[in-house]
N, C-alpha and C. Protein backbone atom coordinates (compact mmCIF):
# COMPACT_ATOMS: atom_id res chain seq x y z
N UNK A 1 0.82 -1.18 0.00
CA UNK A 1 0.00 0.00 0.00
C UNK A 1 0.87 1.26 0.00
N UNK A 2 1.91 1.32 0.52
CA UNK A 2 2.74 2.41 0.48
C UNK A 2 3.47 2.85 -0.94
N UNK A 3 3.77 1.53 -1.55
CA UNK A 3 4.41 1.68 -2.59
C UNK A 3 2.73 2.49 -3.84
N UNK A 4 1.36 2.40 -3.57
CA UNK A 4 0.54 2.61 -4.28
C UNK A 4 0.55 3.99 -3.70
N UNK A 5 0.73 4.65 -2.43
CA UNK A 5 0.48 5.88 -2.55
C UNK A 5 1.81 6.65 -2.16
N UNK A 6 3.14 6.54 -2.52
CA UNK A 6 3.65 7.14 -3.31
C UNK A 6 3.57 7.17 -4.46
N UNK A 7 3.39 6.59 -5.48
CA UNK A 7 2.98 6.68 -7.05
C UNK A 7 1.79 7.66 -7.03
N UNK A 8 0.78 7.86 -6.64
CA UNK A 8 -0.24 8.68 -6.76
C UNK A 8 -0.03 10.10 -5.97
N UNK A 9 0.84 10.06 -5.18
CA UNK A 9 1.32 11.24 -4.26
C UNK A 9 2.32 11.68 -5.51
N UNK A 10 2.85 11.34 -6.00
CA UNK A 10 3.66 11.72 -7.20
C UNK A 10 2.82 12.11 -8.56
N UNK A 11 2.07 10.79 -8.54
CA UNK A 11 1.13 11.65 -9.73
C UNK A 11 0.15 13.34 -9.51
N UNK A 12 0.12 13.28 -7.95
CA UNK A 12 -0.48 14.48 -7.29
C UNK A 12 0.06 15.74 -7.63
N UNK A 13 1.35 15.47 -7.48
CA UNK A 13 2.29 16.58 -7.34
C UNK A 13 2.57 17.19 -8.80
N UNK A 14 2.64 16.27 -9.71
CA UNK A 14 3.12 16.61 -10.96
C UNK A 14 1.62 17.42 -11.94
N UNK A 15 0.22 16.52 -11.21
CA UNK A 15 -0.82 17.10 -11.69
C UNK A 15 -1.18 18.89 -11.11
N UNK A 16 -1.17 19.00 -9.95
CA UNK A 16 -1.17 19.69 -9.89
C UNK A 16 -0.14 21.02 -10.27
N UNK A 17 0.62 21.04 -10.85
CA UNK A 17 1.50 21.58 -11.55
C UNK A 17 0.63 22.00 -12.84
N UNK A 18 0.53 20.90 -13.40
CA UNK A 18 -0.43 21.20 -15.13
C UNK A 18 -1.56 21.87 -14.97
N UNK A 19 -2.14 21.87 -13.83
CA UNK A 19 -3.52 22.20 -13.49
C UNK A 19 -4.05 23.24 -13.12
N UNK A 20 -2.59 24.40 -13.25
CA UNK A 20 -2.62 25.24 -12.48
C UNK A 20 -3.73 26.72 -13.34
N UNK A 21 -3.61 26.78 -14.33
CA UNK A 21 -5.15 27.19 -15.13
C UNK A 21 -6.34 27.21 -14.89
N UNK A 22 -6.75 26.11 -14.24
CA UNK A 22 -7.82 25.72 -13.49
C UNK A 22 -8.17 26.29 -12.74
N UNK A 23 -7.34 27.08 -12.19
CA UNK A 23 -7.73 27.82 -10.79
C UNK A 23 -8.88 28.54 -10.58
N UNK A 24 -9.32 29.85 -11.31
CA UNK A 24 -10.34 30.31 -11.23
C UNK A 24 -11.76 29.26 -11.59
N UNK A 25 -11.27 28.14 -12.05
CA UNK A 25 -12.71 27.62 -12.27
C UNK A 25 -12.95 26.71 -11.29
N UNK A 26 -12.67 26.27 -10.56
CA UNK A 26 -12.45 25.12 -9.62
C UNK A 26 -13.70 25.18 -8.83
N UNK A 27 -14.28 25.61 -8.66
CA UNK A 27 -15.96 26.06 -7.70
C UNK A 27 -16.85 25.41 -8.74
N UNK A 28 -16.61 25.94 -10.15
CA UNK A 28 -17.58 25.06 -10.95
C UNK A 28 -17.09 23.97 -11.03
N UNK A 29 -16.07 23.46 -11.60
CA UNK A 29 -15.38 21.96 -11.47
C UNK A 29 -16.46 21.05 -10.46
N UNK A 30 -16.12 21.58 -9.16
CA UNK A 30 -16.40 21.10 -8.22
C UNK A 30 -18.04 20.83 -7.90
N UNK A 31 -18.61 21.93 -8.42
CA UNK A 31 -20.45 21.74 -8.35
C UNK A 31 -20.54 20.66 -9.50
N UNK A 32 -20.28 20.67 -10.23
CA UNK A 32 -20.21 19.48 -11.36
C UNK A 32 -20.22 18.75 -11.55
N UNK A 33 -19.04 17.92 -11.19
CA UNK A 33 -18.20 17.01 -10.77
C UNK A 33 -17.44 16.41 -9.65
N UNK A 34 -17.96 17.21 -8.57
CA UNK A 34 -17.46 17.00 -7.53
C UNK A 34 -17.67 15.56 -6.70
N UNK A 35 -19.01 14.95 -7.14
CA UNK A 35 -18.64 13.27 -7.13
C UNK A 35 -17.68 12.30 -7.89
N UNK A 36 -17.65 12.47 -9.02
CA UNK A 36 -16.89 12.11 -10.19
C UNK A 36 -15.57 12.01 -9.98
N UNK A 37 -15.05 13.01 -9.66
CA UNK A 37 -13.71 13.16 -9.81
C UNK A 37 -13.27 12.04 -8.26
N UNK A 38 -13.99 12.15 -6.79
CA UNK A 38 -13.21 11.53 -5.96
C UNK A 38 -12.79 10.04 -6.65
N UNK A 39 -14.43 9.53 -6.97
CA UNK A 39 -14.57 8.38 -7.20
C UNK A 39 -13.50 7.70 -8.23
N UNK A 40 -13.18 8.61 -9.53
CA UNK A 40 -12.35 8.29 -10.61
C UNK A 40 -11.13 8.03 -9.43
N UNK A 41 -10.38 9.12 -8.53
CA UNK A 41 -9.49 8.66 -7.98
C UNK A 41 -9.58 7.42 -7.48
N UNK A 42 -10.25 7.37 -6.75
CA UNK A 42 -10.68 5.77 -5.81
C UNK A 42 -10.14 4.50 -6.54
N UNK A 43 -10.84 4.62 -8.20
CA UNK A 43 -10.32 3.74 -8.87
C UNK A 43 -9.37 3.62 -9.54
N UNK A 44 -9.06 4.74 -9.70
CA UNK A 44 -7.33 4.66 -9.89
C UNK A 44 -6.30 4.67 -9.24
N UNK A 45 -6.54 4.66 -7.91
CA UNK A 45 -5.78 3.98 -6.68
C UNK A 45 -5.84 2.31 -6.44
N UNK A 46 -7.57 2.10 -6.53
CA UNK A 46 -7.20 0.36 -6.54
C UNK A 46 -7.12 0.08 -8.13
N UNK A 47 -6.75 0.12 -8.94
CA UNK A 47 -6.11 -0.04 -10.10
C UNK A 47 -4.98 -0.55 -10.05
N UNK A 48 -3.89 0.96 -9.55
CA UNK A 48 -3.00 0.71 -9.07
C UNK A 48 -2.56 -0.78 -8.25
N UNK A 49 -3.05 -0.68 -7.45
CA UNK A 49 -3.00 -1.53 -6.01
C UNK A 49 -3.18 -3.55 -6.69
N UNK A 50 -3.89 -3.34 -7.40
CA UNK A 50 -4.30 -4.66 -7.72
C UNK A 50 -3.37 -4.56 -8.78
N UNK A 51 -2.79 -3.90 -9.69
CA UNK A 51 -1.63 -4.17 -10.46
C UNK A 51 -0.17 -4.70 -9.87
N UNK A 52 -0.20 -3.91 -8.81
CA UNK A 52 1.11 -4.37 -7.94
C UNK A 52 0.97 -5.66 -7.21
N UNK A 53 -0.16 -5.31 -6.44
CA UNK A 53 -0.81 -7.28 -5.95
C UNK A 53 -0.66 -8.53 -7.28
N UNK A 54 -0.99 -7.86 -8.59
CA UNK A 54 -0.76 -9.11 -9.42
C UNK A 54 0.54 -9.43 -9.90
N UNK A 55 1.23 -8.27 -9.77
CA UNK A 55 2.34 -8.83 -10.13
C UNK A 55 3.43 -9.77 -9.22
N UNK A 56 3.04 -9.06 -7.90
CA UNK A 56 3.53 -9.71 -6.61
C UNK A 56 3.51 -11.35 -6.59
N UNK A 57 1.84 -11.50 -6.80
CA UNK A 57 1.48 -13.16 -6.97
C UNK A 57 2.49 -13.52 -8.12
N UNK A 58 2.50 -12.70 -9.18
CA UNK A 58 3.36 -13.73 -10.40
C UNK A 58 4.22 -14.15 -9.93
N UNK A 59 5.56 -12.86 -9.49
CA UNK A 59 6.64 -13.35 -9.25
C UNK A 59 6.69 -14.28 -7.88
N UNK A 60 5.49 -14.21 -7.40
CA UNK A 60 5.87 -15.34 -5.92
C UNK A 60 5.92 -16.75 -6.40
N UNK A 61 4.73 -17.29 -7.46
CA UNK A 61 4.27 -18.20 -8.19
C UNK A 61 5.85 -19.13 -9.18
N UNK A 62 5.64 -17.54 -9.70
CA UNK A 62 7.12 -18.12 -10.46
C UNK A 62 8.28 -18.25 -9.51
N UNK A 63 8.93 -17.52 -7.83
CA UNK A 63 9.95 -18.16 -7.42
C UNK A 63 9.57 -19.16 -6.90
N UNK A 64 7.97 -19.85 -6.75
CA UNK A 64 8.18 -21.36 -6.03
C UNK A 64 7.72 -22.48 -7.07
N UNK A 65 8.20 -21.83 -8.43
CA UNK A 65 8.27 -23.18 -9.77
C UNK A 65 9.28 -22.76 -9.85
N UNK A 66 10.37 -22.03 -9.58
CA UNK A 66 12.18 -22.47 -9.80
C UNK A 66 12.41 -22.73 -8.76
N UNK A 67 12.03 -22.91 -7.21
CA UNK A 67 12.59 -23.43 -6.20
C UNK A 67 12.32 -25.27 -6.62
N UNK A 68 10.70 -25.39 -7.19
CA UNK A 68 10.68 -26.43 -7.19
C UNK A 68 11.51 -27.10 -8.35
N UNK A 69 12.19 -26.68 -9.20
CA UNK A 69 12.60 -27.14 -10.66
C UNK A 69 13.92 -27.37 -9.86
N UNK A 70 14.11 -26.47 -9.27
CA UNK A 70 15.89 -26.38 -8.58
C UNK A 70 15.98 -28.03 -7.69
N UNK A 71 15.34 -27.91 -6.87
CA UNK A 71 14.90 -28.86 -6.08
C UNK A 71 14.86 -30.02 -6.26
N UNK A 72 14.55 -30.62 -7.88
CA UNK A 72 13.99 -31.50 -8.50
C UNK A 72 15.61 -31.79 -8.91
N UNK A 73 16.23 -31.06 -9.55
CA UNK A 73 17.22 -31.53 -10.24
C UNK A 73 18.38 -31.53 -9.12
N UNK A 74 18.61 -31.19 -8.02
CA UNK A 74 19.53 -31.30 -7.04
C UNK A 74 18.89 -32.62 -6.43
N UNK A 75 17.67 -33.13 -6.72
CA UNK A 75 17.66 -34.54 -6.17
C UNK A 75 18.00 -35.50 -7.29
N UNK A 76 18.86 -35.35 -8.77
CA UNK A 76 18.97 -35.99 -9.60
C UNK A 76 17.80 -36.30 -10.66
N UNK A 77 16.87 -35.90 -10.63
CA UNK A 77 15.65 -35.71 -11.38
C UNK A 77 15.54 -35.20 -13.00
N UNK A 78 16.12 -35.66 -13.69
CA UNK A 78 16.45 -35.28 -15.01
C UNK A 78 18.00 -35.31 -15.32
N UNK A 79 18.48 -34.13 -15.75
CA UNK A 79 20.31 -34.16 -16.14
C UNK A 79 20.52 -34.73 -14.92
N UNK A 80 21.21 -35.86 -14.85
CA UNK A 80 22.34 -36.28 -13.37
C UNK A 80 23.85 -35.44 -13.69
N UNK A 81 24.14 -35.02 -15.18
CA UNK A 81 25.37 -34.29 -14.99
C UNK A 81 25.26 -33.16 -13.94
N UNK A 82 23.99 -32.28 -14.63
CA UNK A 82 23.28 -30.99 -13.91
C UNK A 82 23.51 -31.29 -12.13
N UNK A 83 22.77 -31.92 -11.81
CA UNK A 83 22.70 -32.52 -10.81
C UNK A 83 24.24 -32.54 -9.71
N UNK A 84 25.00 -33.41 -10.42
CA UNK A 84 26.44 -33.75 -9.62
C UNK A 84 26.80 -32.54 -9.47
N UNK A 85 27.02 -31.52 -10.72
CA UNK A 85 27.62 -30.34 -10.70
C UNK A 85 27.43 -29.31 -9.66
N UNK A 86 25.73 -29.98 -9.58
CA UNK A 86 25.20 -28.66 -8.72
C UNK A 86 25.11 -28.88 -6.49
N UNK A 87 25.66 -30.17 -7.17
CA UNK A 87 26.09 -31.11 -5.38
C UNK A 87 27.44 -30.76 -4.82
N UNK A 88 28.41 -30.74 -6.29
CA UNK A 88 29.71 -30.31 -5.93
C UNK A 88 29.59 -28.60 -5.76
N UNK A 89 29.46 -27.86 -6.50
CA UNK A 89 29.35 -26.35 -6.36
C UNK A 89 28.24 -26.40 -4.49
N UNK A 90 27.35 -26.61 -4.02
CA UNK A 90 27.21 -27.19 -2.35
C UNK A 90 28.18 -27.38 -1.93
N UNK A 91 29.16 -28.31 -2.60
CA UNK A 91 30.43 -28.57 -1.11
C UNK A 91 31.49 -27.84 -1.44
N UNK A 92 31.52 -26.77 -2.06
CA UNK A 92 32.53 -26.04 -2.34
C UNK A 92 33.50 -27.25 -3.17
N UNK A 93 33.67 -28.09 -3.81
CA UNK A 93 34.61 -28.54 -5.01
C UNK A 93 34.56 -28.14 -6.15
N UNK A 94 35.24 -26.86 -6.05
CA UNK A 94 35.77 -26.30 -8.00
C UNK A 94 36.95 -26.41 -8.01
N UNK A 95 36.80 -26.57 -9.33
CA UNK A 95 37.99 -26.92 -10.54
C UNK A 95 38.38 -26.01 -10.95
């Protein structure tokens, strides 16, 4: 969550910069739109949020199918060369 609202605290900062024109109209903005606009934020905060949550799951997903691939072949499970190599590099024996 922190990492979602610095990104939007940043997008804050930079918007309001562009926005600065706006100024005298902002009373109408606001009679207008003044539901609209929170709500658009709302969802472009959990936007955010669930983009970072999905990516989170990927990469968790994907480090526990190379723990398990790793795993597999340090028990001899396919290449046995792979395997020995990767028993000796464990006990410290390089060549």
């Amino acid at each position: 969550m922190g990492l979602t609202a610095a990104l939007m605290g940043a997008g804050m900062i930079i918007a309001v910069g562009r926005l600065e024109y706006l100024a005298p109209y902002w009373p109408v903005i606001i009679a207008d739109h003044g539901v609209t606009i929170p709500a658009n934020i709302a969802l472009a905060v959990a936007t955010v949020a669930a983009a970072i949550y999905a990516s989170a799951a990927g990469l968790s997903d994907l480090g526990r199918r190379v723990d398990l691939a790793e795993r597999s072949v340090q028990r001899g499970a396919g290449d046995s060369d792979l395997a020995e190599e990767l028993r000796r590099d464990v006990e410290g024996e390089w060549e």
